[in-house]
Protein backbone atom coordinates (compact mmCIF):
# COMPACT_ATOMS: atom_id res chain seq x y z
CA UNK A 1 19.16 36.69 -23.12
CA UNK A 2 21.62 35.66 -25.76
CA UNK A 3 21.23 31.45 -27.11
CA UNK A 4 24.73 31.16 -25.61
CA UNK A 5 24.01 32.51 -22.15
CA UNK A 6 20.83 30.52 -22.65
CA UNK A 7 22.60 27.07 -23.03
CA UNK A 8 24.97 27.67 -20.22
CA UNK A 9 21.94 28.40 -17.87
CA UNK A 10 19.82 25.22 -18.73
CA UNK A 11 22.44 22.61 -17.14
CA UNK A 12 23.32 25.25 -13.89
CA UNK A 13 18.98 25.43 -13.17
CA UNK A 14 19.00 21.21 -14.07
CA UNK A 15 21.17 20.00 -11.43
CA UNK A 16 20.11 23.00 -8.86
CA UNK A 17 16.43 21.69 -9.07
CA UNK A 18 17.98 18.26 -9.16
CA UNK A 19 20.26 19.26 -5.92
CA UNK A 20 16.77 20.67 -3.93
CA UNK A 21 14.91 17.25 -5.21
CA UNK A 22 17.22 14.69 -3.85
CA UNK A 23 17.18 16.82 -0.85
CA UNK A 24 13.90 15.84 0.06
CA UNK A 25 14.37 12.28 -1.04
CA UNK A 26 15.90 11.83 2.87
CA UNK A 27 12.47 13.31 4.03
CA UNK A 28 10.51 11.35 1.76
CA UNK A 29 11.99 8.52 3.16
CA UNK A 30 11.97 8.58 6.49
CA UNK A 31 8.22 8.79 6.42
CA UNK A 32 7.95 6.13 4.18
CA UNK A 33 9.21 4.02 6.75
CA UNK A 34 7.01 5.01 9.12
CA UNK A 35 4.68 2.33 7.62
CA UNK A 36 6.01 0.37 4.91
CA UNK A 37 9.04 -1.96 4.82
CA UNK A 38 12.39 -0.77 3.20
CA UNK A 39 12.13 -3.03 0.25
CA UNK A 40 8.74 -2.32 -0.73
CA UNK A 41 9.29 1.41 -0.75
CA UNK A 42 11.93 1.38 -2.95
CA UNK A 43 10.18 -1.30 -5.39
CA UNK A 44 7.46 0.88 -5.52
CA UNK A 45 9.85 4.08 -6.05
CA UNK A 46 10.83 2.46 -9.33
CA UNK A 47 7.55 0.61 -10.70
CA UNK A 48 6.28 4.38 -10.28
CA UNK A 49 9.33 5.74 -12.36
CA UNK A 50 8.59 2.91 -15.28
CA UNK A 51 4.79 4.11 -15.64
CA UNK A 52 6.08 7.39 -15.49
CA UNK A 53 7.92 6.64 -18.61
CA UNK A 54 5.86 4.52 -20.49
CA UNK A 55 4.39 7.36 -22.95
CA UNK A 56 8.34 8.59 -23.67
CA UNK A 57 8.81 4.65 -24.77
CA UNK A 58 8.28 5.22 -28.15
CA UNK A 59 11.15 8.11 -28.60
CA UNK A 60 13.24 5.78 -26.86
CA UNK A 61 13.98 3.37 -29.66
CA UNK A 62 15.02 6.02 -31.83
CA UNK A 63 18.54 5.55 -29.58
CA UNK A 64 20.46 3.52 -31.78
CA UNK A 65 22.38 0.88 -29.26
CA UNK A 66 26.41 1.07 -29.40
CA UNK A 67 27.80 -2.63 -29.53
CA UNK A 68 29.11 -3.67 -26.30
CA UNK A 69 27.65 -1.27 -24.12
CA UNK A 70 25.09 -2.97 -21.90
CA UNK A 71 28.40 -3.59 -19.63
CA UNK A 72 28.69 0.40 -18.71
CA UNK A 73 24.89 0.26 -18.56
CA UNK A 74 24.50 -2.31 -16.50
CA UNK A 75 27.22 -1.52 -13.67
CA UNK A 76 26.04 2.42 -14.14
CA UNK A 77 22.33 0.68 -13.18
CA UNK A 78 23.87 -1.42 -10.49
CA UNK A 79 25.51 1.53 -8.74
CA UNK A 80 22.40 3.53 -8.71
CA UNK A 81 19.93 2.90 -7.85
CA UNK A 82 20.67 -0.79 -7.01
CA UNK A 83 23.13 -0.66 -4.57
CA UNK A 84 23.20 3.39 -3.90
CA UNK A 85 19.80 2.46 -2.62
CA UNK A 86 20.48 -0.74 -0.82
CA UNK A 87 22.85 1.41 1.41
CA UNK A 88 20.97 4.61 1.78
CA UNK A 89 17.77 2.75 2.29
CA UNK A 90 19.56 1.00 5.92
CA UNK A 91 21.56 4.91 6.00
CA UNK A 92 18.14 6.72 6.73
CA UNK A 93 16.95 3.57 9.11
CA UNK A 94 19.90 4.08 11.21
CA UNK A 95 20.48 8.16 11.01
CA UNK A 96 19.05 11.41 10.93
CA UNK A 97 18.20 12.84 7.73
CA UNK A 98 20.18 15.88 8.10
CA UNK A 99 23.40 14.03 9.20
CA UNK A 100 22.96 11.47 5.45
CA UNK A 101 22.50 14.81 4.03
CA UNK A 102 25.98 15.87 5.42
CA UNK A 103 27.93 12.93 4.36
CA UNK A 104 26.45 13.34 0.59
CA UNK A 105 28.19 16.85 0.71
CA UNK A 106 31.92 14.46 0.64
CA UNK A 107 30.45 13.61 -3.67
CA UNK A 108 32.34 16.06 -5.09
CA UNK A 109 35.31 15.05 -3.69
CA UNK A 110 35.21 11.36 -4.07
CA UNK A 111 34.51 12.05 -7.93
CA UNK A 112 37.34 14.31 -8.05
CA UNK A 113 39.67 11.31 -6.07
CA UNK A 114 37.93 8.30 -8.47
CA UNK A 115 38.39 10.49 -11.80
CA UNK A 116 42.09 10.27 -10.50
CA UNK A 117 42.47 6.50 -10.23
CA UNK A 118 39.92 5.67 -12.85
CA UNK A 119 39.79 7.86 -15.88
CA UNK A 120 43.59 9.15 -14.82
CA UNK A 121 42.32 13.01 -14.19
CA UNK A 122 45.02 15.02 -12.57
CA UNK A 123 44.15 15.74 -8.74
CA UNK A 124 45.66 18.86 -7.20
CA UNK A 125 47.16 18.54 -3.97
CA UNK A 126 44.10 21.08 -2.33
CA UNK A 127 41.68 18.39 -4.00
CA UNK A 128 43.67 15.48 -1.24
CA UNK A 129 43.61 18.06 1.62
CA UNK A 130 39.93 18.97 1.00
CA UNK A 131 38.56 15.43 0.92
CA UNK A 132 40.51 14.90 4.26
CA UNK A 133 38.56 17.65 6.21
CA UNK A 134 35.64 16.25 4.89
CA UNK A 135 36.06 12.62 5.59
CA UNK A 136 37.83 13.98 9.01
CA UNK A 137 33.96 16.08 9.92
CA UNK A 138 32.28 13.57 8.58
CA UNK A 139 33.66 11.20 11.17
CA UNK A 140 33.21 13.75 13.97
CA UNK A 141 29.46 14.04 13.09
CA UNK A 142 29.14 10.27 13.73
CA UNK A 143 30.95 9.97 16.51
CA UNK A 144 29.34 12.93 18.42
CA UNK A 145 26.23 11.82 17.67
CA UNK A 146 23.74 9.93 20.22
CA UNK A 147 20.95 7.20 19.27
CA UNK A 148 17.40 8.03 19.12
CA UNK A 149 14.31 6.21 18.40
CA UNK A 150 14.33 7.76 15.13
CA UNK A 151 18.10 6.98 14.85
CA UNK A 152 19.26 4.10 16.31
CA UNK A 153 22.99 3.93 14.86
CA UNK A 154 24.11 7.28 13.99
CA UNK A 155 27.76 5.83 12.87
CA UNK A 156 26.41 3.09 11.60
CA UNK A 157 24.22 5.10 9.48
CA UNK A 158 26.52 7.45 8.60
CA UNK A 159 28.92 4.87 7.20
CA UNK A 160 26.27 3.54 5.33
CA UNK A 161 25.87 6.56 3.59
CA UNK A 162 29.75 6.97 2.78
CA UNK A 163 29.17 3.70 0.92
CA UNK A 164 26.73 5.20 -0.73
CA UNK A 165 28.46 7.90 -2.09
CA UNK A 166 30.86 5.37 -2.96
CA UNK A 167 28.09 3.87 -5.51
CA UNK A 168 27.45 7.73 -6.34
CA UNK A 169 30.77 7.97 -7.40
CA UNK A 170 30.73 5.36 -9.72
CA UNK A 171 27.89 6.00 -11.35
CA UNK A 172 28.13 9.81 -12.01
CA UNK A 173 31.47 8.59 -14.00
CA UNK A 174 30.09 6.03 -16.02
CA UNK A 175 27.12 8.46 -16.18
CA UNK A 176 29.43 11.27 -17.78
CA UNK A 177 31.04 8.85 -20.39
CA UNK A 178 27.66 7.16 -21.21
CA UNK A 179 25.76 10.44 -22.03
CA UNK A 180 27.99 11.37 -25.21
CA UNK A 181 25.98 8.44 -26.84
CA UNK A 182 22.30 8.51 -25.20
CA UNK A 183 19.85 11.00 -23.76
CA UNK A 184 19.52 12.07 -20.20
CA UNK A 185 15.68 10.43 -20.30
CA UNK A 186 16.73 7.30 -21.65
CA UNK A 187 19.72 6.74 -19.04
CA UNK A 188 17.10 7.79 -16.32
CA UNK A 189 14.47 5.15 -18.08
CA UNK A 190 17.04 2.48 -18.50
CA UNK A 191 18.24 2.97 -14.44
CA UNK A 192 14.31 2.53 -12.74
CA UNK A 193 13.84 -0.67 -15.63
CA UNK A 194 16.71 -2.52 -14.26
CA UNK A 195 16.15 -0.98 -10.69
CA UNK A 196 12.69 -2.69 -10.52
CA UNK A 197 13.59 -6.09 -11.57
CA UNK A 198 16.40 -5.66 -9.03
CA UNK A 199 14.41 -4.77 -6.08
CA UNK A 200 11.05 -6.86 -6.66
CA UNK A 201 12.46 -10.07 -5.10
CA UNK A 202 13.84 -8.78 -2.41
CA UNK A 203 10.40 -7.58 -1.29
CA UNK A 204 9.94 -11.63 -0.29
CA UNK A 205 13.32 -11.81 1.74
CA UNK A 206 12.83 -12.86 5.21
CA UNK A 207 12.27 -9.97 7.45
CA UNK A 208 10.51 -7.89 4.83
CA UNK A 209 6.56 -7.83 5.23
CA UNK A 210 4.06 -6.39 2.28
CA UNK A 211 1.93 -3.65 2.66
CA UNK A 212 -1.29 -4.61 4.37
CA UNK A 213 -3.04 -1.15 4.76
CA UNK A 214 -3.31 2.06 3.12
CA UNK A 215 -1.20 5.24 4.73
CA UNK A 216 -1.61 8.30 3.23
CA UNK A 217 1.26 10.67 4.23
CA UNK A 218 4.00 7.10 3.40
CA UNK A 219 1.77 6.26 0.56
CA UNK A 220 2.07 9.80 -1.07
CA UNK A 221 6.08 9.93 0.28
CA UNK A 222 6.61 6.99 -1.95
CA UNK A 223 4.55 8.45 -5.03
CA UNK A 224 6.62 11.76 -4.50
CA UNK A 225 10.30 9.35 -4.77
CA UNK A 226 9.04 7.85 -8.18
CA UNK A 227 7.30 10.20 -9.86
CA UNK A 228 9.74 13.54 -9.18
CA UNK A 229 13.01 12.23 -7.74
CA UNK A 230 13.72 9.41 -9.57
CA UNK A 231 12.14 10.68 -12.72
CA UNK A 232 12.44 14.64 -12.42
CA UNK A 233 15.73 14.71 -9.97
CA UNK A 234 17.28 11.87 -11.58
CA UNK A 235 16.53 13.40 -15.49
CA UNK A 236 17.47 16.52 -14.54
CA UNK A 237 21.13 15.34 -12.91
CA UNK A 238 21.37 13.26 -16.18
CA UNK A 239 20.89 16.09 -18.77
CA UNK A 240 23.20 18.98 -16.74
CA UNK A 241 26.38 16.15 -16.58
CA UNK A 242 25.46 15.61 -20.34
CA UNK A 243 25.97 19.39 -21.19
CA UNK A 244 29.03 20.11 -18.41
CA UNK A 245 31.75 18.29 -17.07
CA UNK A 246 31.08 15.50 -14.35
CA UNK A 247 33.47 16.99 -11.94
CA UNK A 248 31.71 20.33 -12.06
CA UNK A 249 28.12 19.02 -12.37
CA UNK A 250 28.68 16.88 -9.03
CA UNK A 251 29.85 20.12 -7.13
CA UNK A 252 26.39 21.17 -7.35
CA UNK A 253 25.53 18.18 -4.89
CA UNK A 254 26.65 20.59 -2.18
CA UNK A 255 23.23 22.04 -2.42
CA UNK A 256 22.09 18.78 -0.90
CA UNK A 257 23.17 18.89 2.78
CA UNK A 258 22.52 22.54 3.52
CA UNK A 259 18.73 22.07 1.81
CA UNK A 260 18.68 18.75 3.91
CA UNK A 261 19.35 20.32 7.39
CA UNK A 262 16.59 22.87 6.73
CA UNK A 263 14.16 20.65 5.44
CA UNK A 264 14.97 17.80 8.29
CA UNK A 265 14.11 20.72 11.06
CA UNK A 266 11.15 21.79 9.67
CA UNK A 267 9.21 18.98 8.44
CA UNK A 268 11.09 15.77 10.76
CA UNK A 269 11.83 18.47 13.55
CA UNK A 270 15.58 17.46 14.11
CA UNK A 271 18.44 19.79 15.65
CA UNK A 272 21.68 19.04 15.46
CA UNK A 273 23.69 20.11 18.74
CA UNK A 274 26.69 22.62 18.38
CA UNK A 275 29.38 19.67 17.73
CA UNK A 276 27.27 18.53 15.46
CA UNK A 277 27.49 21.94 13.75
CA UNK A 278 30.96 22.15 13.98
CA UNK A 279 31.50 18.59 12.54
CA UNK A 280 29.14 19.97 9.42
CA UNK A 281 31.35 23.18 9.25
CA UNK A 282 34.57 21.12 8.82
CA UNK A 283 32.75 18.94 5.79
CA UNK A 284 32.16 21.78 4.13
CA UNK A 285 35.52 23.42 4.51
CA UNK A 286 36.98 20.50 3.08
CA UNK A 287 34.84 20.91 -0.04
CA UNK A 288 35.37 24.54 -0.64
CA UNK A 289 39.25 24.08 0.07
CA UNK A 290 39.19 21.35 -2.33
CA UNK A 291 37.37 24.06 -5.15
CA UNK A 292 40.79 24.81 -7.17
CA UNK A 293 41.00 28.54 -7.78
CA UNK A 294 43.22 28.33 -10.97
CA UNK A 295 40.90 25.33 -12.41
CA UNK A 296 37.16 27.89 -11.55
CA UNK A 297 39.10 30.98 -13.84
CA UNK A 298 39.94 28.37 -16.66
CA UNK A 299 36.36 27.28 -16.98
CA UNK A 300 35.18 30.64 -16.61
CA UNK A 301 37.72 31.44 -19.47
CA UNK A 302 36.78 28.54 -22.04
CA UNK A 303 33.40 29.41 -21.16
CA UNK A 304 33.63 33.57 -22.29
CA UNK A 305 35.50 31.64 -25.76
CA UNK A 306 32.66 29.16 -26.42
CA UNK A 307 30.35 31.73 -26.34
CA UNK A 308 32.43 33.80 -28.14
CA UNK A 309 32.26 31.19 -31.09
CA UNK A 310 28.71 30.76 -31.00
CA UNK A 311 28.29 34.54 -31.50
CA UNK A 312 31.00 34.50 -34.38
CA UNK A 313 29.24 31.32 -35.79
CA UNK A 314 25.77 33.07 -35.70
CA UNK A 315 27.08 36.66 -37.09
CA UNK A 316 28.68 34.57 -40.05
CA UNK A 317 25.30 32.89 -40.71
CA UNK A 318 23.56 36.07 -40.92
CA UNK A 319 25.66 37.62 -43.02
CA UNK A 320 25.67 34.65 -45.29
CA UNK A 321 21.30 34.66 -45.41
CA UNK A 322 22.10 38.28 -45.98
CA UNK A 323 24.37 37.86 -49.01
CA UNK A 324 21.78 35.29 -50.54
CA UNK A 325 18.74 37.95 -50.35
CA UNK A 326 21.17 40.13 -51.87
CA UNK A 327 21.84 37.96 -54.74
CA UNK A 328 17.78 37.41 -55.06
């Protein structure tokens, strides 16, 4: 395998792994909650993260800080995980883990649609119809949905989730401009800092109660969200948008639902019903219409001429150390 081929590889295995991570997060959670309060499971989620990255602390202050840029840092931080979390945390209270897992399929989109409006990215008009049939299934799913003791408010929950996604959109955006100046690890280190001083009070809001026994299976689920989602998913997102753009790093999120259902029927044991299916089908539609045929060949083509360049670069080099010995 050729360095080129190599490179382009790294970032498409990065946010697959990522994809299949954050997949389970929506299991993970949902027996978290089976014992501890909401709060405490996600303050715990990011103390776990900050141990996790207290031997990397040292290479972090090698990252020389850009004037002026706690302000992207900060709202990127209070996106996700602070209020991503806040909303998918009540999501997953309210809904099955396979139907959250639907709605996160709409990401793509709604980067493609806030690129538009924020960073003035051109949207085609299959981008608009696309993010219609998936807001349009997405909809369906909630409304032809029933309650359960598992999931009280399916609509509610779903909503939650778009709102979510809403923070996810935001953040993969700032993430994309903020990774031309700092690594993926130090983003990722930066996001559970600030998400733990965010989230430790509100473990003494009214309502919320501290742990007061040990459960293994929740205890473990909320090891498992600290230690590989928000430090392996999380770093592994961070480093594939770093090496390719944001709109095509975020179409990998599609991975999410599809893992989700599976994992949701054999772990949680939840079936979605054939409208259910249906509603799914038409999500998805909307986010392969929205895949722009013309825009997939021209990223295929600047692809084949960057690693046409890096073989040209690396021939030249070698004929340059071979020129020297000839000299010797």
């Amino acid at each position: 395998m050729t360095e080129a081929r190599r490179a382009a590889l790294l970032p498409i295995l990065a946010l697959t792994a990522a994809s299949i991570l954050w997949a389970s997060a929506f299991i993970a959670f949902k027996l978290a909650f089976q014992a501890y309060d909401p709060m405490f499971v996600l303050f715990g989620r990011m103390f776990i993260a900050c141990v996790c990255f207290l031997p990397l602390a040292r290479g972090f202050r090698e990252h020389p800080y850009h004037r002026g840029d706690w302000k992207p840092i900060l709202l990127m931080a209070l996106f996700e995980p602070c209020l991503y979390f806040l909303f998918e945390t009540a999501a997953i209270k309210n809904t099955e883990a396979a139907q959250a897992g639907m709605i996160v399929a709409m990401l793509p989109l709604m980067v493609a649609v806030g690129a538009h409006f924020i960073l003035k990215e051109k949207v085609t008009g299959r981008t608009l119809t696309g993010f219609g049939l998936a807001v349009a299934g997405a909809a369906m799913l909630s409304l032809g949905s029933t309650a359960t003791e598992d999931a009280p408010n399916p609509a509610l929950g779903n909503f939650l989730e778009f709102l979510a996604m809403c923070c996810a959109t935001g953040y993969t955006i700032l993430l994309k401009k903020l990774s031309a100046r700092y690594s993926p690890m130090y983003l990722t280190a930066v996001q559970a800092l600030i998400g733990c001083v965010f989230f430790l009070p509100l473990m003494f809001l009214p309502g919320q109660r501290l742990p007061t026994e040990f459960v293994l299976v929740p205890a473990l689920s909320v090891l498992y969200l600290g230690a590989a989602i928000t430090l392996g998913a999380y770093g592994l997102y961070s480093y594939g948008v770093s090496k390719i753009p944001a709109s095509q790093a975020s179409a990998f999120i599609n991975l999410i639902p599809v893992a989700t259902v599976i994992m949701a029927r054999l772990v949680l044991g939840e079936v979605f019903n054939l409208g259910q299916y249906l509603a799914s089908a038409l999500v998805l539609c909307g986010v392969f219409v929205s895949q722009d045929p013309a825009e997939r060949k021209a990223r295929k083509r600047a692809k084949v001429l960057a690693e046409a360049e890096l073989a040209e670069e690396k021939l030249a080099e070698e004929r340059l150390a071979e020129n020297k010995q000839a000299e010797g």
